[in-house]
Protein backbone atom coordinates (compact mmCIF):
# COMPACT_ATOMS: atom_id res chain seq x y z
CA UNK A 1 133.57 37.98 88.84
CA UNK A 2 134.80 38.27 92.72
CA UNK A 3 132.05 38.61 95.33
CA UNK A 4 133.42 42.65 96.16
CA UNK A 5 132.64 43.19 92.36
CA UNK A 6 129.13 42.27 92.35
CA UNK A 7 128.54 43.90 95.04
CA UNK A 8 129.54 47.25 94.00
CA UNK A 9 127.49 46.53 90.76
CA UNK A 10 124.37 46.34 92.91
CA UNK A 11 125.15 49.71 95.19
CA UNK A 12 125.90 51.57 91.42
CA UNK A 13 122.66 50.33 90.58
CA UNK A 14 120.63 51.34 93.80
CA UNK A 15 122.28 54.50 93.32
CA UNK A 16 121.33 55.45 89.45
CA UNK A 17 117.58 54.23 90.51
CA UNK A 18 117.12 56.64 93.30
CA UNK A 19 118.40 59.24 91.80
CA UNK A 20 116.27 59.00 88.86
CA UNK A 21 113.12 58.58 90.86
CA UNK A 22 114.14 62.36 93.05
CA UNK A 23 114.15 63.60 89.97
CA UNK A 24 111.36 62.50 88.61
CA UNK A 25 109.29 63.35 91.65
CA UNK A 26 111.23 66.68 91.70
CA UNK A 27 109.87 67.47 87.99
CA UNK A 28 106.12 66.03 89.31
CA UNK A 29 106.16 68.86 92.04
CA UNK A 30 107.57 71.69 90.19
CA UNK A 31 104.68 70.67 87.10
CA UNK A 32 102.13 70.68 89.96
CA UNK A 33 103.33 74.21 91.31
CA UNK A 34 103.46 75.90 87.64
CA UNK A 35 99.41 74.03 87.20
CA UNK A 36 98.59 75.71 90.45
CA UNK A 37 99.71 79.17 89.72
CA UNK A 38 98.80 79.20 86.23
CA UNK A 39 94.86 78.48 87.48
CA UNK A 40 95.39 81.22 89.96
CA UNK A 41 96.09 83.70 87.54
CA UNK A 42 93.68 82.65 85.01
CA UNK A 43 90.72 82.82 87.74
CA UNK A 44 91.68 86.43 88.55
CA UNK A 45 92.50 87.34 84.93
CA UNK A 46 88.62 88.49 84.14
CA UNK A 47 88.50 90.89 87.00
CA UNK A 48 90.78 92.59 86.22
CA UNK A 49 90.28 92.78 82.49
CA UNK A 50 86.08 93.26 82.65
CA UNK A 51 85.57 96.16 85.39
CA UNK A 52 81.75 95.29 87.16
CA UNK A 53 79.16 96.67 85.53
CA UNK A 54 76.35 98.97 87.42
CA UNK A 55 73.05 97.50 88.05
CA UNK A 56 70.98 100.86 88.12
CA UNK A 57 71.03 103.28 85.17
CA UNK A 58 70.50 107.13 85.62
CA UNK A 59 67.40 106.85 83.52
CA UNK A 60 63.94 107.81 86.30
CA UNK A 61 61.08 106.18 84.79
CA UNK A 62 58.18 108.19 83.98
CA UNK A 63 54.62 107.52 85.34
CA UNK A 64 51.51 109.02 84.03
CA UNK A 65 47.57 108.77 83.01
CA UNK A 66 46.43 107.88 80.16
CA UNK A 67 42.90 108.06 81.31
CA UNK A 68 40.78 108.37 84.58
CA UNK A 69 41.32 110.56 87.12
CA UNK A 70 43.41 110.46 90.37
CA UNK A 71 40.46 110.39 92.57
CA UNK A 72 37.66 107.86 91.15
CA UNK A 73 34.21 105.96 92.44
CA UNK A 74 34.85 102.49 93.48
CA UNK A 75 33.68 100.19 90.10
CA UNK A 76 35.17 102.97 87.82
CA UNK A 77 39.04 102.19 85.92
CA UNK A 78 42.13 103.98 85.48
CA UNK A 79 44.71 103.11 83.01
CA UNK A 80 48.65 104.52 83.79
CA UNK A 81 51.82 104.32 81.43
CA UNK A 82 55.72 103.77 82.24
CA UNK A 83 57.77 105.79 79.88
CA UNK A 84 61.64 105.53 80.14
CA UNK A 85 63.39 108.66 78.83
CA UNK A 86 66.27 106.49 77.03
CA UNK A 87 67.69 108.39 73.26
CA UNK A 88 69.36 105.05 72.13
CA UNK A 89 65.86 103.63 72.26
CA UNK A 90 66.88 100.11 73.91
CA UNK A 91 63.51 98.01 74.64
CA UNK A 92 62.15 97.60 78.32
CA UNK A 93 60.67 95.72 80.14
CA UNK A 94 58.66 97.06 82.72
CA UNK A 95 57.44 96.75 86.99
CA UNK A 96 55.07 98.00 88.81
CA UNK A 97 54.66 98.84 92.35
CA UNK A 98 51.69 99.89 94.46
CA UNK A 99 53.75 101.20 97.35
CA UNK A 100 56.47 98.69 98.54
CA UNK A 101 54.42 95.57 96.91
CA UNK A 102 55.41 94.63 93.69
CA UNK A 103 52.27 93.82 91.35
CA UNK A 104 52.27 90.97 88.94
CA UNK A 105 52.08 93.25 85.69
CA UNK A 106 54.68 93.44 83.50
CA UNK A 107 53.35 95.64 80.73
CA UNK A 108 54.16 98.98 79.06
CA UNK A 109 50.88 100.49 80.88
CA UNK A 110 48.40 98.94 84.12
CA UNK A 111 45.09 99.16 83.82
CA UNK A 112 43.26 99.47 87.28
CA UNK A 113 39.75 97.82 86.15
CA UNK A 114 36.85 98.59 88.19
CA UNK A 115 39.07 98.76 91.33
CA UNK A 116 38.00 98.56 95.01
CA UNK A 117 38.91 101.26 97.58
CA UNK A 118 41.59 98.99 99.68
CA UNK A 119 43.20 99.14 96.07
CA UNK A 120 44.28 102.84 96.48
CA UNK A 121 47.55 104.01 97.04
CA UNK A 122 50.83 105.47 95.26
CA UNK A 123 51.42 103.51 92.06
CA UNK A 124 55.35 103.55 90.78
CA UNK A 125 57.03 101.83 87.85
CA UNK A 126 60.16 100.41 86.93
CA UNK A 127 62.35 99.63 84.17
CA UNK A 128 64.16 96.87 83.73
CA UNK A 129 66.29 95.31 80.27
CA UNK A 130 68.60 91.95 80.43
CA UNK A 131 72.13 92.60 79.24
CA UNK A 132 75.50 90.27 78.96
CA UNK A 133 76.02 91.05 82.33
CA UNK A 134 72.48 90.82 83.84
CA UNK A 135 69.60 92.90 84.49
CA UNK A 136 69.96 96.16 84.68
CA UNK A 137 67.35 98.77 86.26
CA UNK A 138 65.93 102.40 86.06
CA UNK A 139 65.51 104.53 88.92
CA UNK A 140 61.67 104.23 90.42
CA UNK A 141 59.30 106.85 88.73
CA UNK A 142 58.18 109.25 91.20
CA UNK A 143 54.79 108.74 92.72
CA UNK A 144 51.15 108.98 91.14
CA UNK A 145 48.77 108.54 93.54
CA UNK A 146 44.87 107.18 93.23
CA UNK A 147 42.42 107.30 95.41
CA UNK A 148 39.43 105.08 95.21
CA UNK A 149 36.44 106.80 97.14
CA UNK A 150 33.56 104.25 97.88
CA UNK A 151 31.20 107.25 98.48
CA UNK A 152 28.40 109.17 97.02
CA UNK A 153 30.61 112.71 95.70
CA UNK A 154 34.12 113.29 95.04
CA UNK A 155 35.64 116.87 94.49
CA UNK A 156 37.93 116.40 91.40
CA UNK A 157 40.60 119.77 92.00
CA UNK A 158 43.40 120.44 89.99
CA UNK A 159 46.25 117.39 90.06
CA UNK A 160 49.01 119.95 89.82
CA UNK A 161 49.09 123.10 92.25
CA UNK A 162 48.08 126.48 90.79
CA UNK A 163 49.69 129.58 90.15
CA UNK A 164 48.64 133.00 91.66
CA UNK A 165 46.02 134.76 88.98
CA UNK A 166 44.93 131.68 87.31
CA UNK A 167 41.53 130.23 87.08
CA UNK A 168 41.01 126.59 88.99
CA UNK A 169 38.21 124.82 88.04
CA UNK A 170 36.46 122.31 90.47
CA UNK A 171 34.29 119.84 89.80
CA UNK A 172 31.34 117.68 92.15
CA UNK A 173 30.93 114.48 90.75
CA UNK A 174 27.64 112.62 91.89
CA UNK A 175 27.85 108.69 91.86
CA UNK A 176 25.41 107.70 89.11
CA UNK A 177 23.00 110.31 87.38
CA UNK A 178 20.86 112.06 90.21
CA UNK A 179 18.77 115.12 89.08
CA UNK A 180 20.49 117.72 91.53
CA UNK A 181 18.67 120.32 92.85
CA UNK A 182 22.05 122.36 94.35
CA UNK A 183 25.49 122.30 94.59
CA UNK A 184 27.97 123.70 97.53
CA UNK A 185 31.32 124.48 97.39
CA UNK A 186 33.19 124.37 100.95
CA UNK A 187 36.80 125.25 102.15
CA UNK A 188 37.85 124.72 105.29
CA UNK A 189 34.40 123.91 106.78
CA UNK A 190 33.50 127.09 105.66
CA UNK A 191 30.51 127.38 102.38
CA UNK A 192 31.95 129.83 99.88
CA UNK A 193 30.27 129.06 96.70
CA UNK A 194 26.13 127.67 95.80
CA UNK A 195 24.92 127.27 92.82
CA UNK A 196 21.91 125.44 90.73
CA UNK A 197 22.41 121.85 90.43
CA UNK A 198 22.26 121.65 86.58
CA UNK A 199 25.91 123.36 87.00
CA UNK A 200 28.27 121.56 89.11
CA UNK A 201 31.72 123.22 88.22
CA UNK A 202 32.97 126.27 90.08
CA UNK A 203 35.98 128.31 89.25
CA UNK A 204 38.61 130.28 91.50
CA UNK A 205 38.79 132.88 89.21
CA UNK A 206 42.67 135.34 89.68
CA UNK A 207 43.18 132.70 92.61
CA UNK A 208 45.65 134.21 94.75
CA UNK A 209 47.87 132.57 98.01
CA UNK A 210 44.53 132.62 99.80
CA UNK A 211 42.60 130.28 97.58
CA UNK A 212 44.56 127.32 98.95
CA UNK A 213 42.87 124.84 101.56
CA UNK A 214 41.05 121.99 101.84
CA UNK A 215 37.71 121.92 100.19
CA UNK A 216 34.95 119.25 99.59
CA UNK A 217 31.33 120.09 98.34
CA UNK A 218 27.61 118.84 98.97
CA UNK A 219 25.08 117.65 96.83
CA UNK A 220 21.73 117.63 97.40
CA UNK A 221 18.33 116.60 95.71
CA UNK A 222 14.72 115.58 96.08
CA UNK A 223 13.17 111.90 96.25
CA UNK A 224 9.97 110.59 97.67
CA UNK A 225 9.44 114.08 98.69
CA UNK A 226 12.66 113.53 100.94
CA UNK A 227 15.50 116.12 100.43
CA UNK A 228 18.70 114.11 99.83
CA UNK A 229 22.52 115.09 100.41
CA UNK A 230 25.76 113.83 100.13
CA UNK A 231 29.24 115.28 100.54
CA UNK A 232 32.29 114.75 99.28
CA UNK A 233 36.07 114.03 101.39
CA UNK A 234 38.30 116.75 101.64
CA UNK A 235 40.64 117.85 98.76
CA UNK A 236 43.26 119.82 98.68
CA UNK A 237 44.08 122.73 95.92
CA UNK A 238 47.55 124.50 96.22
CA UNK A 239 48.37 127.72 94.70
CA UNK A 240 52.08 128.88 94.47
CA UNK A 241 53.59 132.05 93.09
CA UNK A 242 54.69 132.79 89.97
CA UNK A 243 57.96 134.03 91.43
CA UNK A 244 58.73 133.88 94.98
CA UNK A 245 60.40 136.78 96.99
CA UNK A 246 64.15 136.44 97.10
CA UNK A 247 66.45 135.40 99.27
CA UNK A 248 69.96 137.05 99.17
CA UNK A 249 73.06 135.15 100.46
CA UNK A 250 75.98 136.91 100.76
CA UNK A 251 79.74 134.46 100.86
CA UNK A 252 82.40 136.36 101.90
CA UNK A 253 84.79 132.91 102.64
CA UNK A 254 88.52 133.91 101.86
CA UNK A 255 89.13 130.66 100.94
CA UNK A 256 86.46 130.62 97.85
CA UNK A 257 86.51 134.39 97.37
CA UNK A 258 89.34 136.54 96.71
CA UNK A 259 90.02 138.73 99.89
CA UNK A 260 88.95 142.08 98.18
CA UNK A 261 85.49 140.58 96.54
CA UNK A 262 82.31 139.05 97.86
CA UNK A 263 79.93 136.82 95.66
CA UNK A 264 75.96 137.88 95.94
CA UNK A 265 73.83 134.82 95.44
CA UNK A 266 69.72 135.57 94.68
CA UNK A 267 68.12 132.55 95.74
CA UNK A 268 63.93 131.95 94.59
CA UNK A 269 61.85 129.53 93.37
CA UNK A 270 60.31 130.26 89.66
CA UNK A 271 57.29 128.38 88.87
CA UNK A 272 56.39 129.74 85.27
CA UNK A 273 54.41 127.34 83.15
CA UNK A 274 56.75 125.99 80.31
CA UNK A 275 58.27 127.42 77.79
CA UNK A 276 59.19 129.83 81.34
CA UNK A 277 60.45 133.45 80.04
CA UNK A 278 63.90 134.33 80.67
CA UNK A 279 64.57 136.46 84.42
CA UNK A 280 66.87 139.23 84.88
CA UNK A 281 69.10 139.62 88.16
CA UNK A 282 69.77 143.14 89.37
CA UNK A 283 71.82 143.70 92.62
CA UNK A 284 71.87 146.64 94.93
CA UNK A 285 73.99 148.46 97.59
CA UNK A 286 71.73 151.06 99.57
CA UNK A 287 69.56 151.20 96.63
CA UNK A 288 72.42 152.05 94.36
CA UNK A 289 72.23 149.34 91.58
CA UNK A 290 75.65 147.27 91.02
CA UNK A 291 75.74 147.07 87.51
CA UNK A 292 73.56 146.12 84.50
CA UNK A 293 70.82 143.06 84.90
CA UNK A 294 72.86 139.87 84.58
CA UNK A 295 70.97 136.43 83.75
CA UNK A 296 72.85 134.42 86.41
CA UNK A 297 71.24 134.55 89.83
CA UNK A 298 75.15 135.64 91.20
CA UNK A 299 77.71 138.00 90.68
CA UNK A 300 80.97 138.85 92.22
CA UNK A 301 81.73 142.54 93.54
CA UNK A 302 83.67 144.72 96.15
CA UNK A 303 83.86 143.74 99.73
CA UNK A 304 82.17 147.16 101.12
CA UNK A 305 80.38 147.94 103.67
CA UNK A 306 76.47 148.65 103.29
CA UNK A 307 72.99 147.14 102.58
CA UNK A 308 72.57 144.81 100.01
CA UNK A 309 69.57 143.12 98.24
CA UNK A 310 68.90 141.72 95.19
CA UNK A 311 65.35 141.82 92.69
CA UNK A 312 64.07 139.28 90.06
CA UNK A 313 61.90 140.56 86.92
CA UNK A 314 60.11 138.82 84.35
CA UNK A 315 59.34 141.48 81.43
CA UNK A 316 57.32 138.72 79.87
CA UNK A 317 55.13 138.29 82.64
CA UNK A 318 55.38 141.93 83.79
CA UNK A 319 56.29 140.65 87.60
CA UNK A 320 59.13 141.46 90.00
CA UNK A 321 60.23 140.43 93.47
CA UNK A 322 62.79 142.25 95.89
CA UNK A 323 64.89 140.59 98.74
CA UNK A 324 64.53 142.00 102.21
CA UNK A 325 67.87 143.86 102.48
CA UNK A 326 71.29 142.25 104.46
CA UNK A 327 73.82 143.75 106.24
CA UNK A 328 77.14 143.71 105.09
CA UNK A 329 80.37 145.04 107.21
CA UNK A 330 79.75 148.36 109.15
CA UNK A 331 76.76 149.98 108.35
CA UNK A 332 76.16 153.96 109.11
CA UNK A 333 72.59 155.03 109.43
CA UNK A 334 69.23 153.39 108.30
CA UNK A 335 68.36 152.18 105.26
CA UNK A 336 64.94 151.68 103.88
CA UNK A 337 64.52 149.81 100.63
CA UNK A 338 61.19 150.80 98.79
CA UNK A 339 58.42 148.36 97.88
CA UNK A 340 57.72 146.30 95.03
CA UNK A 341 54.68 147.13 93.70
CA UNK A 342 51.97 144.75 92.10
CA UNK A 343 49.27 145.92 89.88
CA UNK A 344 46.55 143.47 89.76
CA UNK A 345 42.61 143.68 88.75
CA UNK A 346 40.61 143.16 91.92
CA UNK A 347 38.78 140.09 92.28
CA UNK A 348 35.29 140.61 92.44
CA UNK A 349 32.67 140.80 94.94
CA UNK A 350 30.23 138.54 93.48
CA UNK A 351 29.77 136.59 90.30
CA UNK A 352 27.29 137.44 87.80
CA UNK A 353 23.95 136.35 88.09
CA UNK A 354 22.74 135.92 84.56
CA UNK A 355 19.36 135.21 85.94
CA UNK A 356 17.44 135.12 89.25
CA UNK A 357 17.06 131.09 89.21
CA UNK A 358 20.87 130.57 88.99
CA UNK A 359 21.27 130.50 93.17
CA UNK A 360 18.61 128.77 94.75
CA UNK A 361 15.93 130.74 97.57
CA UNK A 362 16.63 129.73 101.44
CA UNK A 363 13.25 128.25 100.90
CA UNK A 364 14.97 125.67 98.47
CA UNK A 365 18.07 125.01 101.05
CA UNK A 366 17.80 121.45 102.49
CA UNK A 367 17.56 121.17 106.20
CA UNK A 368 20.91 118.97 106.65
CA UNK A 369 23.81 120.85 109.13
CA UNK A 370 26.43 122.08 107.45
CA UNK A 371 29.30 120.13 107.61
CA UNK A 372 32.37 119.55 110.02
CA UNK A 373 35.50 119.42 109.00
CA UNK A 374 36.68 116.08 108.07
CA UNK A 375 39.87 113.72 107.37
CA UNK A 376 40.93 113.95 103.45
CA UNK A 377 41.19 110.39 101.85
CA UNK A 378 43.94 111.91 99.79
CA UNK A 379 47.77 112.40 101.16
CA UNK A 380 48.83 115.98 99.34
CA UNK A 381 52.46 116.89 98.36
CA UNK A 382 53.78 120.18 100.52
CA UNK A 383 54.72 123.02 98.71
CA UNK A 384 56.87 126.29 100.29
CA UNK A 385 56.52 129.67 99.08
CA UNK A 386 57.24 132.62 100.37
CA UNK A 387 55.74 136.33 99.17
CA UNK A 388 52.87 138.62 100.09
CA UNK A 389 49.70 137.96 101.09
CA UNK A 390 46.91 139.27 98.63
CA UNK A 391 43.42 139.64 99.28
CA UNK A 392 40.75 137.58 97.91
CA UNK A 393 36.91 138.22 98.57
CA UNK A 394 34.48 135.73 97.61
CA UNK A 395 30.58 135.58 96.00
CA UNK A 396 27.78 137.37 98.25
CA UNK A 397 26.89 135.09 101.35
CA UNK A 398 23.68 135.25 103.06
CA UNK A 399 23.72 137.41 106.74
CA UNK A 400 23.86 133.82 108.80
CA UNK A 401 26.52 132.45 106.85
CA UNK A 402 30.09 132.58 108.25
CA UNK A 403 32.55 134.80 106.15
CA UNK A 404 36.29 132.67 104.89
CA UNK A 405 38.92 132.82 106.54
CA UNK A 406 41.53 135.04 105.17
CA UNK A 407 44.51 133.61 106.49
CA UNK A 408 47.06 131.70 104.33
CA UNK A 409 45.30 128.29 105.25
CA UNK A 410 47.69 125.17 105.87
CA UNK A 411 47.65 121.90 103.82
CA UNK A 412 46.31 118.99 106.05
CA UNK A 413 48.21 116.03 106.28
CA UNK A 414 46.61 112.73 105.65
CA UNK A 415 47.11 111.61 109.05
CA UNK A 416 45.23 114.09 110.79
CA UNK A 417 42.16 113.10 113.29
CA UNK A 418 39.12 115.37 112.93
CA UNK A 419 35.95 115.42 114.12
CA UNK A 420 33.31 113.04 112.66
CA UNK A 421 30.97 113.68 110.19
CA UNK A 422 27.05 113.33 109.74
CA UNK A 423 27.17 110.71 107.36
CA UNK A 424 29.20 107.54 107.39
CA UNK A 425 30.33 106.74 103.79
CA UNK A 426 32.69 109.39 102.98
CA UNK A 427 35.96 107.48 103.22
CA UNK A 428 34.52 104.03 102.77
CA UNK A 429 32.72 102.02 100.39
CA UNK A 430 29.05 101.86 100.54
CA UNK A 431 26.65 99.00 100.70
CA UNK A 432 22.91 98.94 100.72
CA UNK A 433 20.24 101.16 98.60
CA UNK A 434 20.93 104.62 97.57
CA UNK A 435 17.79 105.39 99.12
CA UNK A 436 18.48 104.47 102.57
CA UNK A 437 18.28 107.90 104.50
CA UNK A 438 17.84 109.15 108.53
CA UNK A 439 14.75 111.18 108.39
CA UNK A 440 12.14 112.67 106.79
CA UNK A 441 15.02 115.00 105.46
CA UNK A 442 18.70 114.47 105.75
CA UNK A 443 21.90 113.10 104.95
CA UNK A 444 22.13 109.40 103.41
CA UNK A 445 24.20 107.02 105.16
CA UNK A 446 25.15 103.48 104.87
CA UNK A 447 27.69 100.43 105.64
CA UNK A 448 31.29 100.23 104.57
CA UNK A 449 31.60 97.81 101.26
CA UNK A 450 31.75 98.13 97.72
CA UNK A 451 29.09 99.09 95.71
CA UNK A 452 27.97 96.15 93.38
């Protein structure tokens, strides 16, 4: 073979190897593209398939007592239990929370043995249940709040406000068992109820708006022929209305309301006990009434002119309110709307005295002050209600003793500053002997600290 021959040989074959190795590095990259893209997809593929699920269900847990009371003596217990309102029945687990610290039970209920008074405070709960897709959580339970009183008397009042003509029952426990001589009911700073010490309930009996305040009571008794007292923090009992005077609203928008109508909205706040009896809705233009008694608190009529108001009744409960009335449009001469009237047995002067030892002498009164109004180691909830003022009158008071107050009295708030009292253990724990007293007669006073 000639020298040009072999030579083109050798080019052919540089040729055929080249172009077999583009190729093959060709078919490398376009294998390493499709790898690359088919992981891309893949890794957004479960997004878009399995949507995120939520974290907090629209299940509130449910916090109550199971036993105790919400205020208690320091040493005493309290047991509380989480309840999740859940119809498929799934299983719980459950947190608990004394304000924002989270407490190491996990249980169905927390029992609060023998606590101490820095232990008080609002106690929540929490549910909580693992799923394929990780823990999922109730709404917090609303609050329940305990207050651990390291003192000699706590006033135990209704947990749950009271409603106008209903009978609330207080109660002044004693710290241990103390033969008591006499018992005295306070509100305000102001003594409105004495009795003998064997007895130490009293009841508001047809409590109207005026019952509510802030009361505490004093205990007193004899020992080492000392005369002995304690009293009790403030508490507060609430009363609210059965059925609070309406408010009418009256929406004339054109873009909600056809031009030629108006909608009449009765606004209140209904606090039957449950099962609550039905209301019925009437509506009025200068006293004329628009229609027949509707259940719905609103109903659509003619855009005219006039005075309009709007009454709820309760045939049940034999009660009715009426709205102030409202102006609508151009209104021609005065308008009086007539009063609701409310039948009601008088409360009476003075209770009963089934004998002449049921209220003690003045002989038999010990010779501590009476008290000052004082902070309340409890934090109460506010309640609003509007209506008319009814008046209460209270039992017979001696000559030197300073009639109630019959204004609607205020609910304190916890963090209110008042003066200071005569004896140092109401809102702390107390240390020393029970004995431990000022005088020859007097109030008994002692350290802050836990009983043992």
């Amino acid at each position: 073979m000639s020298q040009k021959s072999e030579k083109t040989v050798i080019l052919t074959s540089l040729y055929i190897r080249n172009k077999r190795l583009s190729l093959s590095l060709g078919f490398l990259q376009s294998i390493t593209m499709d790898t690359v893209i088919s992981l891309l997809v893949l890794s957004t593929l479960p997004q878009l398939v399995v949507p995120q699920a939520p974290r907090v269900t629209s299940f509130r847990a449910i916090v109550e007592m199971v036993s105790g009371d919400s205020r208690i003596f320091s040493g005493e217990s309290v047991r509380l239990k989480c309840s999740i309102p859940d119809v498929h029945r799934s299983s719980w687990e459950y947190l608990w929370f004394r304000g924002s610290e989270q407490l190491p039970q996990h249980g169905e209920h927390l029992d609060l043995w023998k606590p101490k008074v820095r232990e008080s405070g609002k106690f929540y709960c929490q549910g909580v249940r693992d799923t394929a897709v990780g823990n999922i959580h109730t709404l917090k339970s609303l609050p329940l709040e305990i207050n651990v009183d390291g003192g000699w008397a706590i006033l135990q009042v209704p947990p749950h406000p009271g409603l106008v003509g209903e009978t609330l029952k207080v109660t002044c426990r004693i710290r241990g068992s103390l033969q008591l001589h006499e018992v005295i009911l306070y509100k305000d700073g102001v003594e409105v109820m004495r009795q003998n010490g064997l007895n130490t309930h009293f009841y508001l009996t047809n409590s109207t708006l005026e019952d509510q305040g802030m009361y505490s009571c004093r205990a007193s008794w004899d020992a080492d022929r000392r005369t002995r007292s304690v009293i009790s923090v403030d508490a507060s009992v609430q009363v609210l209305e059965v059925l609070s005077q309406p408010l009418l609203e009256i929406v004339a928008d054109n873009n909600l309301i056809p031009v030629n109508k108006m909608k009449l909205i009765c606004h209140l706040q209904y606090n039957a006990r449950a099962p609550a009896p039905p209301i019925h809705f009437y509506f009025y233009n200068n006293n004329n009434q628009l229609g027949t008694a509707m259940s719905q608190n609103h109903v659509l009529v003619k855009r005219t002119p006039g005075q309009y108001s709007c009454k709820a009744k309760v045939p049940e409960l034999g009660i009715s309110r009426r709205s102030e009335p409202k102006p609508f449009g151009q209104v021609t001469g005065p308008q009086t709307i007539p009063p609701t009237l409310h039948p009601r047995d008088p409360r009476p002067l003075a209770f009963p005295r089934s004998s002449p030892d049921l209220f003690l002498s003045p002989s038999a009164e010990p010779t501590a002050a009476r008290p000052s109004p004082h902070q309340s180691t409890a934090t109460p909830t506010s309640f609003h209600s509007t209506g008319v003022s009814i008046q209460s009158s209270y039992p017979t008071r001696k000559p030197s003793q300073s009639a109630p107050s019959n204004l609607l009295s205020t609910v304190q708030s916890s963090n209110q500053t008042s003066a200071p009292l005569n004896i140092s253990m109401g809102s702390g724990d107390v240390s020393g002997e029970s004995g431990d007293v000022s005088g020859e007669s007097g109030d008994i006073s002692g350290e802050s600290g836990d009983i043992p």
